[in-house]
C-alpha atoms as a PDB file:
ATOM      1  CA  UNK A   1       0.000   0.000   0.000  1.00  0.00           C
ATOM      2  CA  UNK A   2       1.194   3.477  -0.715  1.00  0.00           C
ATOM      3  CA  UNK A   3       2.180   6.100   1.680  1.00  0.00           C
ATOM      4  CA  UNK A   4       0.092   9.270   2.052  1.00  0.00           C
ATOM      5  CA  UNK A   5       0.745  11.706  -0.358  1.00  0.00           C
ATOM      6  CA  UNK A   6       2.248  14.556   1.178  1.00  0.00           C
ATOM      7  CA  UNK A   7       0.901  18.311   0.625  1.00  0.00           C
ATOM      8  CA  UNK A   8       3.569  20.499  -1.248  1.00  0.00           C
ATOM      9  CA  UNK A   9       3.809  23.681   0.877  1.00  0.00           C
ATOM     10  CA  UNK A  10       5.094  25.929  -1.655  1.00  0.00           C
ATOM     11  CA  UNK A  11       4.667  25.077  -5.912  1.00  0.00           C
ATOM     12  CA  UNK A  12       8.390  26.670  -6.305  1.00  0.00           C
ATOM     13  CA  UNK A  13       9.517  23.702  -4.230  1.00  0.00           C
ATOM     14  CA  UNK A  14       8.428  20.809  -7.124  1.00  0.00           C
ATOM     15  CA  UNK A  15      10.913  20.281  -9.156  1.00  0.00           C
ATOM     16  CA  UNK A  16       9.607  21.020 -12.935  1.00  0.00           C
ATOM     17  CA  UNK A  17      12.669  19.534 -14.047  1.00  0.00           C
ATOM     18  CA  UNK A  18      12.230  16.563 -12.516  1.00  0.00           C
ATOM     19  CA  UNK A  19       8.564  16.321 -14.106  1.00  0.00           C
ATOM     20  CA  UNK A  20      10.148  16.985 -17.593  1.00  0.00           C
ATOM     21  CA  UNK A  21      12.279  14.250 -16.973  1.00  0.00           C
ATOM     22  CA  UNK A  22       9.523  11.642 -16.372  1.00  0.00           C
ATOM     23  CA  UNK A  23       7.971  12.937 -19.407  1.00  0.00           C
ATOM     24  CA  UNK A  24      10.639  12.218 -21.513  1.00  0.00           C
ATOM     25  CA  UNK A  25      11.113   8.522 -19.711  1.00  0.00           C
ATOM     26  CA  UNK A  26       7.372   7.914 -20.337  1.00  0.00           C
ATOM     27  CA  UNK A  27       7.581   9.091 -24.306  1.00  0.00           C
ATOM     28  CA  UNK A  28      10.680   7.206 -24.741  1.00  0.00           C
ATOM     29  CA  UNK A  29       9.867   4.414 -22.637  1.00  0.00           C
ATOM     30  CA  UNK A  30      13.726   4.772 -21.396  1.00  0.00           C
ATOM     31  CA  UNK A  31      16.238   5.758 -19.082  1.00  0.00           C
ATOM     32  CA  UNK A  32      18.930   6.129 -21.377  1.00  0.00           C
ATOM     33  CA  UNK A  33      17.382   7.826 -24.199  1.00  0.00           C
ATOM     34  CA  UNK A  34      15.987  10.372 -21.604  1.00  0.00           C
ATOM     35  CA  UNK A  35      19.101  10.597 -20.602  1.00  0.00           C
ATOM     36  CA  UNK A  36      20.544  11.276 -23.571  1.00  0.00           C
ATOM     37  CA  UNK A  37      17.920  13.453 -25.083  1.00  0.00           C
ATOM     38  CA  UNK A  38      18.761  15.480 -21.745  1.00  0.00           C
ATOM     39  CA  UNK A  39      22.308  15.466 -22.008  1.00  0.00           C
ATOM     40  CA  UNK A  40      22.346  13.572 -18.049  1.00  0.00           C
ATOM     41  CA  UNK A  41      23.529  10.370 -16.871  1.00  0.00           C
ATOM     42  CA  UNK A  42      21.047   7.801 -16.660  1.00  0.00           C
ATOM     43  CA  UNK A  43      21.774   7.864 -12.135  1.00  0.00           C
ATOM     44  CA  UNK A  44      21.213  11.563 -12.291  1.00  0.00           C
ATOM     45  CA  UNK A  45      17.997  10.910 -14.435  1.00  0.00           C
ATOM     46  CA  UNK A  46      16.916   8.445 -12.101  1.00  0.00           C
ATOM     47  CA  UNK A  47      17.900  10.205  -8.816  1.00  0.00           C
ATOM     48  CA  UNK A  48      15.798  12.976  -9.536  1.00  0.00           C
ATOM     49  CA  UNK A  49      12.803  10.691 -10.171  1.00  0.00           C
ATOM     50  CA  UNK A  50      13.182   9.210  -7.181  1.00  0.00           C
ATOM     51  CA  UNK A  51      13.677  12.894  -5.468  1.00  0.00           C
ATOM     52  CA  UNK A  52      10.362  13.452  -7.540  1.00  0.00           C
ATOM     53  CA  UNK A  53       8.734   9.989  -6.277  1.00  0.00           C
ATOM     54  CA  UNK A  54       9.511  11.857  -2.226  1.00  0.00           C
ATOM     55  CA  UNK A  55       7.912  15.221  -2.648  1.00  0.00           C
ATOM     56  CA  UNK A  56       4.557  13.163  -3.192  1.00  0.00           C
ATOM     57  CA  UNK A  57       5.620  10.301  -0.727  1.00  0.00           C
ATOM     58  CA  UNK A  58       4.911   7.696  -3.922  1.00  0.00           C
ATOM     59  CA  UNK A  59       6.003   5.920  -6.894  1.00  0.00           C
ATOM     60  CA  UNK A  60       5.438   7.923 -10.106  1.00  0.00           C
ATOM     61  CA  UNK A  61       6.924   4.676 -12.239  1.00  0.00           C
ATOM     62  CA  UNK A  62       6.543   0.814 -11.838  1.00  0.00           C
ATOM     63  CA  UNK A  63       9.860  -0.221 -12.971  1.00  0.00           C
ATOM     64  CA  UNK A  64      10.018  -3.897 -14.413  1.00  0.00           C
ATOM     65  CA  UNK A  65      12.390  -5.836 -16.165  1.00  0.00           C
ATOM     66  CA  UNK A  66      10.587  -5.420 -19.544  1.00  0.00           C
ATOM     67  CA  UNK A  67       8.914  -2.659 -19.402  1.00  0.00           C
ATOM     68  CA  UNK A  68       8.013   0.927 -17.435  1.00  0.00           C
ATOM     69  CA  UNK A  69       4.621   1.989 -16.838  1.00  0.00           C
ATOM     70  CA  UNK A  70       3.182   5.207 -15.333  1.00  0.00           C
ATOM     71  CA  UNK A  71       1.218   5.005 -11.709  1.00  0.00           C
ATOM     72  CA  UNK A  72      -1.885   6.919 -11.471  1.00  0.00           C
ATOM     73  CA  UNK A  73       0.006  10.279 -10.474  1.00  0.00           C
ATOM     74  CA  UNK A  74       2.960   9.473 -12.581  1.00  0.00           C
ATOM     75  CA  UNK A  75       0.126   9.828 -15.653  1.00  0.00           C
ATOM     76  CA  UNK A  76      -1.061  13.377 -13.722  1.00  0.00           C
ATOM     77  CA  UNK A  77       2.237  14.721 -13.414  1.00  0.00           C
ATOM     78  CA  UNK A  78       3.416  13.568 -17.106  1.00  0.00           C
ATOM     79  CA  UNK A  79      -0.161  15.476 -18.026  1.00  0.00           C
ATOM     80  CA  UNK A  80       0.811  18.490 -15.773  1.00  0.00           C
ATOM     81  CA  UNK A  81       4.163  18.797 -17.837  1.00  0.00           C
ATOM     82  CA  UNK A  82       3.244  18.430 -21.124  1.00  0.00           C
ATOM     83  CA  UNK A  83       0.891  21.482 -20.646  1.00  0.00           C
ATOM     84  CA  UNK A  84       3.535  23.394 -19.105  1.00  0.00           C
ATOM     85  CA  UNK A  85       5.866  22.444 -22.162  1.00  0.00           C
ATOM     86  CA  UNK A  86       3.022  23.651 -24.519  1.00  0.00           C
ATOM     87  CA  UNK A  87       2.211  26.793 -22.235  1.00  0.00           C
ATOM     88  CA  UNK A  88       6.223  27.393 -21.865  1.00  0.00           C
ATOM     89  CA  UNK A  89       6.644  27.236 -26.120  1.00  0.00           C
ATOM     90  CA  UNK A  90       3.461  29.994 -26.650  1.00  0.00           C
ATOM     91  CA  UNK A  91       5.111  32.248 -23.830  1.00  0.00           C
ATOM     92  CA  UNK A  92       9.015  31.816 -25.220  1.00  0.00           C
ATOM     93  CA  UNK A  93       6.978  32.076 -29.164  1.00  0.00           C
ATOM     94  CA  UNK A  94       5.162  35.898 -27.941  1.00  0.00           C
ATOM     95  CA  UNK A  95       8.084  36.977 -26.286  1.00  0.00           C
ATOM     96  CA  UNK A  96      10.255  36.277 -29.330  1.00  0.00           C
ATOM     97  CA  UNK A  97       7.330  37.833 -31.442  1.00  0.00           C
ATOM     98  CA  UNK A  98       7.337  40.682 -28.842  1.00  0.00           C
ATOM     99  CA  UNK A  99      11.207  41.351 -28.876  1.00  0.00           C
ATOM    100  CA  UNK A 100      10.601  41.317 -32.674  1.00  0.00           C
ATOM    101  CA  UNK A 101       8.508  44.097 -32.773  1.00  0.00           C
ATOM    102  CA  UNK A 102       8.977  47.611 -33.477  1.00  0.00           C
ATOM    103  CA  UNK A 103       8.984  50.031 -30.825  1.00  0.00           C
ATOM    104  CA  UNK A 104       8.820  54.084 -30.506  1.00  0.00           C
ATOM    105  CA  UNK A 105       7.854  56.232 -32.655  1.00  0.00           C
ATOM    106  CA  UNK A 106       7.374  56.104 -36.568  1.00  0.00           C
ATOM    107  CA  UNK A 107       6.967  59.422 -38.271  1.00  0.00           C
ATOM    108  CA  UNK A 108       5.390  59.535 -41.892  1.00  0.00           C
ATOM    109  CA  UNK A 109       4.283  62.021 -43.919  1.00  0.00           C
ATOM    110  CA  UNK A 110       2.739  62.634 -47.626  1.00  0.00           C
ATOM    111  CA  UNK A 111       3.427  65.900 -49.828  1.00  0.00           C
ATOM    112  CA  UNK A 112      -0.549  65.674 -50.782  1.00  0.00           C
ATOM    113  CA  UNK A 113      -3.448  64.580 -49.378  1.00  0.00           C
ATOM    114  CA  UNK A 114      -3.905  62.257 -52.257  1.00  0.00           C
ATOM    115  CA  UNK A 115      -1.163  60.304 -51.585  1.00  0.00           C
ATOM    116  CA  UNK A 116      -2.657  59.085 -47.812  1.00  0.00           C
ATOM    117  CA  UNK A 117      -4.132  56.292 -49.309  1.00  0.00           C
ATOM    118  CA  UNK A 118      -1.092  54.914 -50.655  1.00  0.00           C
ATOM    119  CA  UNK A 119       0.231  54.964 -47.620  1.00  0.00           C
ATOM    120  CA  UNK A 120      -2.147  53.746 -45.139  1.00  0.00           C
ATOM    121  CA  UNK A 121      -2.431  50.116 -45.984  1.00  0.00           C
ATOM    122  CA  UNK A 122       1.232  49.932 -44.934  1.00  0.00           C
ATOM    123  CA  UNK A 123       0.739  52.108 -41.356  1.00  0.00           C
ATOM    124  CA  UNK A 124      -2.475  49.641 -40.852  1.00  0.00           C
ATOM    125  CA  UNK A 125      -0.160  46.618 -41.324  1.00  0.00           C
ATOM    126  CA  UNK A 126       2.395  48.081 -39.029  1.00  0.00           C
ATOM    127  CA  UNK A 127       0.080  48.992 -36.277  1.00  0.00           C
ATOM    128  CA  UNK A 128      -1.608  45.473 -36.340  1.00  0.00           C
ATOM    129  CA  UNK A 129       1.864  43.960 -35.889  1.00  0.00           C
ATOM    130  CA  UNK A 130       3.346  46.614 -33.734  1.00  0.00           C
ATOM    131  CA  UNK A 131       1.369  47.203 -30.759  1.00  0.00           C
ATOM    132  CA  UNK A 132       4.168  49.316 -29.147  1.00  0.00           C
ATOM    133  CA  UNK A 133       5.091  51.429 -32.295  1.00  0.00           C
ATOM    134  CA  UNK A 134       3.610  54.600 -32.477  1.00  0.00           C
ATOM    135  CA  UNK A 135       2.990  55.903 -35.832  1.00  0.00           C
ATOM    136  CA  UNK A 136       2.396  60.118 -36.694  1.00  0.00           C
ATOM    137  CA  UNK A 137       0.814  60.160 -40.080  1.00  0.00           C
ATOM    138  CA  UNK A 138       0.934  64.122 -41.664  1.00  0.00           C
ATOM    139  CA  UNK A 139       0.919  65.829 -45.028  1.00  0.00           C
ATOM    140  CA  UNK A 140       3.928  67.767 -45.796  1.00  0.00           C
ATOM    141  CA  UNK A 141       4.091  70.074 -48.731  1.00  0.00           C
ATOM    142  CA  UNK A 142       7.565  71.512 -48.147  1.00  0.00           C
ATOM    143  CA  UNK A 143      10.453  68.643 -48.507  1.00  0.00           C
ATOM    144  CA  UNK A 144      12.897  70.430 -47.706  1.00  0.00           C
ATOM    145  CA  UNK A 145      11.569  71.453 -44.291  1.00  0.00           C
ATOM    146  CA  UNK A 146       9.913  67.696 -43.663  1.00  0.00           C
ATOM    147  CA  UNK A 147      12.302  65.474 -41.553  1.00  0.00           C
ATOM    148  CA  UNK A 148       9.633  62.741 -41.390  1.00  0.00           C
ATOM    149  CA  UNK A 149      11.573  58.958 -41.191  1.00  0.00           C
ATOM    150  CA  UNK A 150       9.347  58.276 -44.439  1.00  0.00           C
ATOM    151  CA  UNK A 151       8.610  60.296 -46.956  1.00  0.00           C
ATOM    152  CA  UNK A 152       6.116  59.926 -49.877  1.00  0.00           C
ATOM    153  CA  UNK A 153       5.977  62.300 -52.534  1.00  0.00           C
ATOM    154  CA  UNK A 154       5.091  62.910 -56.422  1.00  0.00           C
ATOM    155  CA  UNK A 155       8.068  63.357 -58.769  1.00  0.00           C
ATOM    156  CA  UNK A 156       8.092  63.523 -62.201  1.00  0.00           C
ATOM    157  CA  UNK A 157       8.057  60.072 -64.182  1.00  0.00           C
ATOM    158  CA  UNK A 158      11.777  59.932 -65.502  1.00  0.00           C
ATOM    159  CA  UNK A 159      13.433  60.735 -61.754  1.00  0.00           C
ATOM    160  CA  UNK A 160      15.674  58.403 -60.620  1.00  0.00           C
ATOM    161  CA  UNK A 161      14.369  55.620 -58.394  1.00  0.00           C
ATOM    162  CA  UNK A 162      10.595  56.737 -59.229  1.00  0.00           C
ATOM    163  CA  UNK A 163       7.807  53.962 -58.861  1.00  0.00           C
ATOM    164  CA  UNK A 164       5.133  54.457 -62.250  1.00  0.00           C
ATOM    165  CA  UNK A 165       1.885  54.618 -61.049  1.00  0.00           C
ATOM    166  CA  UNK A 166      -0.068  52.443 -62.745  1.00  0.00           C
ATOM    167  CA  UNK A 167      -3.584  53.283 -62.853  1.00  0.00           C
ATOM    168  CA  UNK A 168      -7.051  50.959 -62.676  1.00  0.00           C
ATOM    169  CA  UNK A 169     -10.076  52.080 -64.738  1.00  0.00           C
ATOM    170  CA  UNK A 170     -13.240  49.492 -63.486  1.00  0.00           C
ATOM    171  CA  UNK A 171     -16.955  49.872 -63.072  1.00  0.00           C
ATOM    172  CA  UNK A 172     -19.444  48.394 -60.615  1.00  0.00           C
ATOM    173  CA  UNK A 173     -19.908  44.904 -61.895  1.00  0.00           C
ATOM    174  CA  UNK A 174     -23.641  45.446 -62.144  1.00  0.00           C
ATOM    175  CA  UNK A 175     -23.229  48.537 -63.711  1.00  0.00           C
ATOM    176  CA  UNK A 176     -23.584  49.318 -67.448  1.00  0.00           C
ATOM    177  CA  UNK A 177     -21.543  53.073 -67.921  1.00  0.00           C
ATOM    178  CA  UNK A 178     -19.585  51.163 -70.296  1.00  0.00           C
ATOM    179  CA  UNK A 179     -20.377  47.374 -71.643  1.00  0.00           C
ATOM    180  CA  UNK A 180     -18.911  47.666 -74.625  1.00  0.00           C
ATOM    181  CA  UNK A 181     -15.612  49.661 -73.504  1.00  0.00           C
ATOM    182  CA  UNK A 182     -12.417  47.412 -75.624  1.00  0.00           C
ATOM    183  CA  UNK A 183     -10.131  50.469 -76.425  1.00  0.00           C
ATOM    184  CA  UNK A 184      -8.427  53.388 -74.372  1.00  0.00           C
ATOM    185  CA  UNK A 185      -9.501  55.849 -76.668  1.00  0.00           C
ATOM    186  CA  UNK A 186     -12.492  55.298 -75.567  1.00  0.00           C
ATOM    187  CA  UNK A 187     -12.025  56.608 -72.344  1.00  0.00           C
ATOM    188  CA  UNK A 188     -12.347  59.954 -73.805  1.00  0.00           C
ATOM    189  CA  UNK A 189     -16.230  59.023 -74.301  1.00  0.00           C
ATOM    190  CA  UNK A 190     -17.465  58.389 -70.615  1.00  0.00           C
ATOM    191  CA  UNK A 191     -18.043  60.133 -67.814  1.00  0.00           C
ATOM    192  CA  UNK A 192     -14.936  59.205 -65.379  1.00  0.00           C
ATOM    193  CA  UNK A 193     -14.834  58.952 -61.600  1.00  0.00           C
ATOM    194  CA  UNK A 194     -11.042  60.162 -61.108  1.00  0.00           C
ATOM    195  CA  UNK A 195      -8.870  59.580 -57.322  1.00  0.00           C
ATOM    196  CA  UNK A 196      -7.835  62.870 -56.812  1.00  0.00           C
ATOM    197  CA  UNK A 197      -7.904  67.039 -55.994  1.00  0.00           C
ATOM    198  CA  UNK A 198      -8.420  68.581 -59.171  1.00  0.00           C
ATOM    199  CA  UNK A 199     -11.031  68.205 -61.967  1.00  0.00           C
ATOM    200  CA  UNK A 200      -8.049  69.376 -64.739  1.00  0.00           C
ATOM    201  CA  UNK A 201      -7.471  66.529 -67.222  1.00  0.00           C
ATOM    202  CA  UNK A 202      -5.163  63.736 -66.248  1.00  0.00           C
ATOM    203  CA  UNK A 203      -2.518  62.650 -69.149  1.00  0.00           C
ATOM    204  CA  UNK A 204      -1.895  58.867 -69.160  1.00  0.00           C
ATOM    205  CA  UNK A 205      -0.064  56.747 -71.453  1.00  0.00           C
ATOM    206  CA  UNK A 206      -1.914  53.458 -72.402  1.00  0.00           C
ATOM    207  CA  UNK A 207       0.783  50.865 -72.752  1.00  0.00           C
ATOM    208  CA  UNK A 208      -1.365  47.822 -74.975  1.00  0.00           C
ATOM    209  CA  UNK A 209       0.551  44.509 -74.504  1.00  0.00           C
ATOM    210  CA  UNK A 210       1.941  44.493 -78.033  1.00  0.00           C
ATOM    211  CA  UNK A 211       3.939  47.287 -76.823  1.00  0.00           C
ATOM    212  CA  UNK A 212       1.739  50.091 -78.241  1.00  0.00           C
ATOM    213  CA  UNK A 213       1.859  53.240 -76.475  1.00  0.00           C
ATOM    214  CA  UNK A 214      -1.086  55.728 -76.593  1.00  0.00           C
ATOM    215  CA  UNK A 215      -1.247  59.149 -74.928  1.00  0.00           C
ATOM    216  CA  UNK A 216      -4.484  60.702 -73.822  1.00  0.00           C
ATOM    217  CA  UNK A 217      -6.165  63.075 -71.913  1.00  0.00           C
ATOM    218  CA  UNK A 218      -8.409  61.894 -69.587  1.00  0.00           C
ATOM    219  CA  UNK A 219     -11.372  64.445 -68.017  1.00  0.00           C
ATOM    220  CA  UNK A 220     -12.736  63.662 -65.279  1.00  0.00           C
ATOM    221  CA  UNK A 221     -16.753  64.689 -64.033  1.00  0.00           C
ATOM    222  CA  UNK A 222     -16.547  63.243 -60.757  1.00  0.00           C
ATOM    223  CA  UNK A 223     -13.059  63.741 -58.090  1.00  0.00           C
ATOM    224  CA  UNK A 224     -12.917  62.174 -54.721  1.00  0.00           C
ATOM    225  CA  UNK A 225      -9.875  62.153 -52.256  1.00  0.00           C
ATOM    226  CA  UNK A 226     -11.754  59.221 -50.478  1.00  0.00           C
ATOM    227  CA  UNK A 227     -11.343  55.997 -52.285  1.00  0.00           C
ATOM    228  CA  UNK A 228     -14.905  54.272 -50.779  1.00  0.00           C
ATOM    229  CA  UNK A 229     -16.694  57.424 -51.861  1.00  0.00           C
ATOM    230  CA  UNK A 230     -15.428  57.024 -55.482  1.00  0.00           C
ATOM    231  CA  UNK A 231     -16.157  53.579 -55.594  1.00  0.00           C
ATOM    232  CA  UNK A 232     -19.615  54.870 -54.559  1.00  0.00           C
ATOM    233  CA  UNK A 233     -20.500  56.939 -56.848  1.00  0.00           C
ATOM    234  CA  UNK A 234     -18.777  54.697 -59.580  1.00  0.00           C
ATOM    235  CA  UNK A 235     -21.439  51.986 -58.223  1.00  0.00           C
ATOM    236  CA  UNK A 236     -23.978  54.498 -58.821  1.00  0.00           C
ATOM    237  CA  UNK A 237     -23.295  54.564 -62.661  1.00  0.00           C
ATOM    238  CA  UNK A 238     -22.047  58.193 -62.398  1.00  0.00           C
ATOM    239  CA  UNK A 239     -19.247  56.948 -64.264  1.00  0.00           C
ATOM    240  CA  UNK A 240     -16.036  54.342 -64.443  1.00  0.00           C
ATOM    241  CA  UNK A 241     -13.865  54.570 -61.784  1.00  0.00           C
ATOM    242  CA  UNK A 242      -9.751  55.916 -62.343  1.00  0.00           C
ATOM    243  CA  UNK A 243      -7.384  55.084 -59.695  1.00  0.00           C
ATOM    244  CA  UNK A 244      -4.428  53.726 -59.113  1.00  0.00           C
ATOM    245  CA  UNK A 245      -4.251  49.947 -59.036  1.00  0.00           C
ATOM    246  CA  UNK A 246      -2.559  49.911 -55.346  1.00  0.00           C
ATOM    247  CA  UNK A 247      -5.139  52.143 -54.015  1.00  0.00           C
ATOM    248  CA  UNK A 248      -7.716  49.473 -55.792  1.00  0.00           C
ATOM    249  CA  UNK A 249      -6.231  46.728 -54.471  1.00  0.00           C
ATOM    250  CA  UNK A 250      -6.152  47.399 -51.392  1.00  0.00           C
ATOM    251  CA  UNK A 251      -9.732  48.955 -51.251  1.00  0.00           C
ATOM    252  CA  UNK A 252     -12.497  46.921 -48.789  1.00  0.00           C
ATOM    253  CA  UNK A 253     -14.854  46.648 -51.405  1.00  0.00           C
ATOM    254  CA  UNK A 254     -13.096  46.146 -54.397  1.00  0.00           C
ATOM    255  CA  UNK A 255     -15.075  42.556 -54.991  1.00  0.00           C
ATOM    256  CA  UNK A 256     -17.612  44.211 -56.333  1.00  0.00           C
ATOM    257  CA  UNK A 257     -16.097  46.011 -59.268  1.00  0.00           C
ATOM    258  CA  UNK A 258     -14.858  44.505 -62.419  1.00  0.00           C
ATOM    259  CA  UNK A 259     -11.122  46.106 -63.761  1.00  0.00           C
ATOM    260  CA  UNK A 260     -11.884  46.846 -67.525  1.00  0.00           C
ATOM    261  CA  UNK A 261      -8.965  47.700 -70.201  1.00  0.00           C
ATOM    262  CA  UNK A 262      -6.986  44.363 -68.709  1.00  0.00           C
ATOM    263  CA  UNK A 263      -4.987  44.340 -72.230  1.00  0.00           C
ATOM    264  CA  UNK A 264      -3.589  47.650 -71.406  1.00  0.00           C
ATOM    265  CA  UNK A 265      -1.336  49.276 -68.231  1.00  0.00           C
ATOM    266  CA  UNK A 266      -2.415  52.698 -67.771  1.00  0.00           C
ATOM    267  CA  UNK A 267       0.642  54.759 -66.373  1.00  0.00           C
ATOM    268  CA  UNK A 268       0.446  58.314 -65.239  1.00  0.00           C
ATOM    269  CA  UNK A 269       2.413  59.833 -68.467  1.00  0.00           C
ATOM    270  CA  UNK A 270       4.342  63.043 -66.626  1.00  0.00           C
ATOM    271  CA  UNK A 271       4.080  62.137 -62.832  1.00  0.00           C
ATOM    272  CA  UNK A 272       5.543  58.784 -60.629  1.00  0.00           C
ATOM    273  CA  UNK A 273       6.334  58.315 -56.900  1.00  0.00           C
ATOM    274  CA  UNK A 274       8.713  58.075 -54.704  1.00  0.00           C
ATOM    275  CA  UNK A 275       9.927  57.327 -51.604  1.00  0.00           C
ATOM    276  CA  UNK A 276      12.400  58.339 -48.786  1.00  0.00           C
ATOM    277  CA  UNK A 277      13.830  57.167 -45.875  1.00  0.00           C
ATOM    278  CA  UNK A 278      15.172  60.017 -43.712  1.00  0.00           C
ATOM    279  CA  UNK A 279      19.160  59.648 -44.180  1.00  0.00           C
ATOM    280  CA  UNK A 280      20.339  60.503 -40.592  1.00  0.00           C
ATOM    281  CA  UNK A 281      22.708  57.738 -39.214  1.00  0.00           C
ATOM    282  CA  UNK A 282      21.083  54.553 -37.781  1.00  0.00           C
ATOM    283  CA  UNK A 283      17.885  55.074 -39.532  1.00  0.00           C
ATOM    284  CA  UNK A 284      15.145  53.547 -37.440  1.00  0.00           C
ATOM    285  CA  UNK A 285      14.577  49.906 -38.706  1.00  0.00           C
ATOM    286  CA  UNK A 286      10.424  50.506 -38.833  1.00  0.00           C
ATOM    287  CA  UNK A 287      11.200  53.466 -41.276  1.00  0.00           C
ATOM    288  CA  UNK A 288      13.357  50.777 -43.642  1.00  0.00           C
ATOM    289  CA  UNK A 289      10.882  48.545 -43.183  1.00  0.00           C
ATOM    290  CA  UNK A 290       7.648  50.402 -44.208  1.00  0.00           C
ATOM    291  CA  UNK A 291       9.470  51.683 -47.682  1.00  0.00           C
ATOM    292  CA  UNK A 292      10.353  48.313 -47.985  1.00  0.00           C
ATOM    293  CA  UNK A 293       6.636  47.107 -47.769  1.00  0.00           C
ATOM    294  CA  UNK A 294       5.692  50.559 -49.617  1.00  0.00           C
ATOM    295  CA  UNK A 295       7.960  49.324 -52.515  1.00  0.00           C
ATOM    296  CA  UNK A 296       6.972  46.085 -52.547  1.00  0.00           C
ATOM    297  CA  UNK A 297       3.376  47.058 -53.173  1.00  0.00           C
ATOM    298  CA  UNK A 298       4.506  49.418 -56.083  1.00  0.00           C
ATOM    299  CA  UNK A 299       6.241  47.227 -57.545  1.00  0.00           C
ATOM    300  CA  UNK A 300       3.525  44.702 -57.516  1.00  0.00           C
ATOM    301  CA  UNK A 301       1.242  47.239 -58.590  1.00  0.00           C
ATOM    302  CA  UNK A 302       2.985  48.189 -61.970  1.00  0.00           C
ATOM    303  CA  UNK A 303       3.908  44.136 -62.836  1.00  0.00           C
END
């Protein structure tokens, strides 16, 4: 008959070591690979077993000649730490995620309102993942007196290290603005819901994929800074909707409009983007980051 089980006065004193151990002896049904896997001797193994087996006053393991089997709280304790192995790997897993993350603050900044929603996406991502990053989103119309760690601007389309903007035209996939629509030129003849701040006509070059190249001027009837509210009015039949394709893509309801002109990409013919990283030493690592993911996204956007 078994002793009493004695109370443990204090959990610090039980040796989670120990109860590792007879996990690994139960799993591997042996000493010596326990041992092994532990990098012990197979007495030291066994001695703190047995040290185990007298915190509780019992046997956690029926030792044969053929064979070891688990006593009733041998099975609780080898249940007890296994969870604490998967409860250990989650807390070592978010610390390593937390240690990971960005911290401080992030400033970015836009030189036109337009260009927030280019840039959001990117700050939403980084937020989501960053819960101790701060981010300080402004517009900035004066480069030379921003000092934002990222910097998002319009330069003209043959500056070094510009992104093309390549542009989407779509309609609501209900609507009918347009059925027929199978050339550029004709987007000359419809009314056009145009992403941006300014109704003055928009020059775009219409690259088809045979390599033809067709410059037009685009006028727009309808201008919206807000992407949802263009996409609202384009679902409204006021007229096909012109914006860039990163914007688009990254728009919540986007599933509901069809992208027309696929046998063309529609590039912004004088204008392009670009993007900056504020070049004081030991740039912050969330700044390299974000134009990282920025460029990423433009590139995508124009393949």
């Amino acid at each position: 008959m078994s002793k009493a089980v004695n109370p443990i006065e204090n959990v610090a004193d039980l040796d989670m070591e120990a109860v590792q151990l007879l996990v690994s002896v139960s799993k591997l049904k042996s000493f010596k690979a326990a041992a092994d896997q532990h990098r012990m001797t197979v007495s030291n193994v066994s001695s703190r077993i047995r040290k185990l087996e007298g915190t509780f006053g019992e046997q956690v393991l029926r030792r044969t000649t053929r064979k070891l089997e688990l006593t009733q709280l041998g099975s609780r304790l080898v249940a007890l730490g296994e969870l604490v192995s998967r409860e250990l790997a989650s807390a070592e897993g978010e610390l390593a995620r937390i240690a990971g993350e960005f911290a401080g603050t992030l400033e970015c900044s836009v030189s036109h309102s337009t260009l927030l929603p280019f840039l959001m996406p990117v700050v939403f991502d980084l937020a989501e993942t960053n819960a101790r990053l701060r981010i300080e989103v402004k517009v900035a119309d004066d480069a030379l007196s921003d000092h934002s760690d990222v910097r998002l601007g319009i330069v003209p389309r043959d500056s070094e290290n510009a992104y093309p903007l390549a542009m989407v035209v779509c309609q609501a996939i209900r609507s009918a603005v347009a059925p027929e629509l199978e050339s550029a030129l004709q987007l000359n003849e419809v009314p056009i819901c145009i992403l941006g701040h300014s109704l003055m006509p928009l020059t775009i070059d219409a690259v088809h994929k045979d390599g033809k190249i067709v410059r037009l001027q685009v006028v727009p009837s309808f201008m919206s800074t807000d992407v949802e509210i263009l996409l609202h009015a384009v679902e409204r039949g006021i007229g096909l909707g012109f914006l860039p394709k990163i914007v688009f893509d990254a728009s919540a309801s986007r599933d509901r409009f069809r992208v027309l002109l696929m046998e063309h990409t529609i590039l912004s013919a004088d204008t392009a983007l670009s993007i900056s990283v504020a070049p004081h030493i030991g740039a912050k690592a969330a700044a390299i980051f974000a134009a990282h993911r920025l460029s990423e996204r433009l590139t995508g956007a124009t393949s």
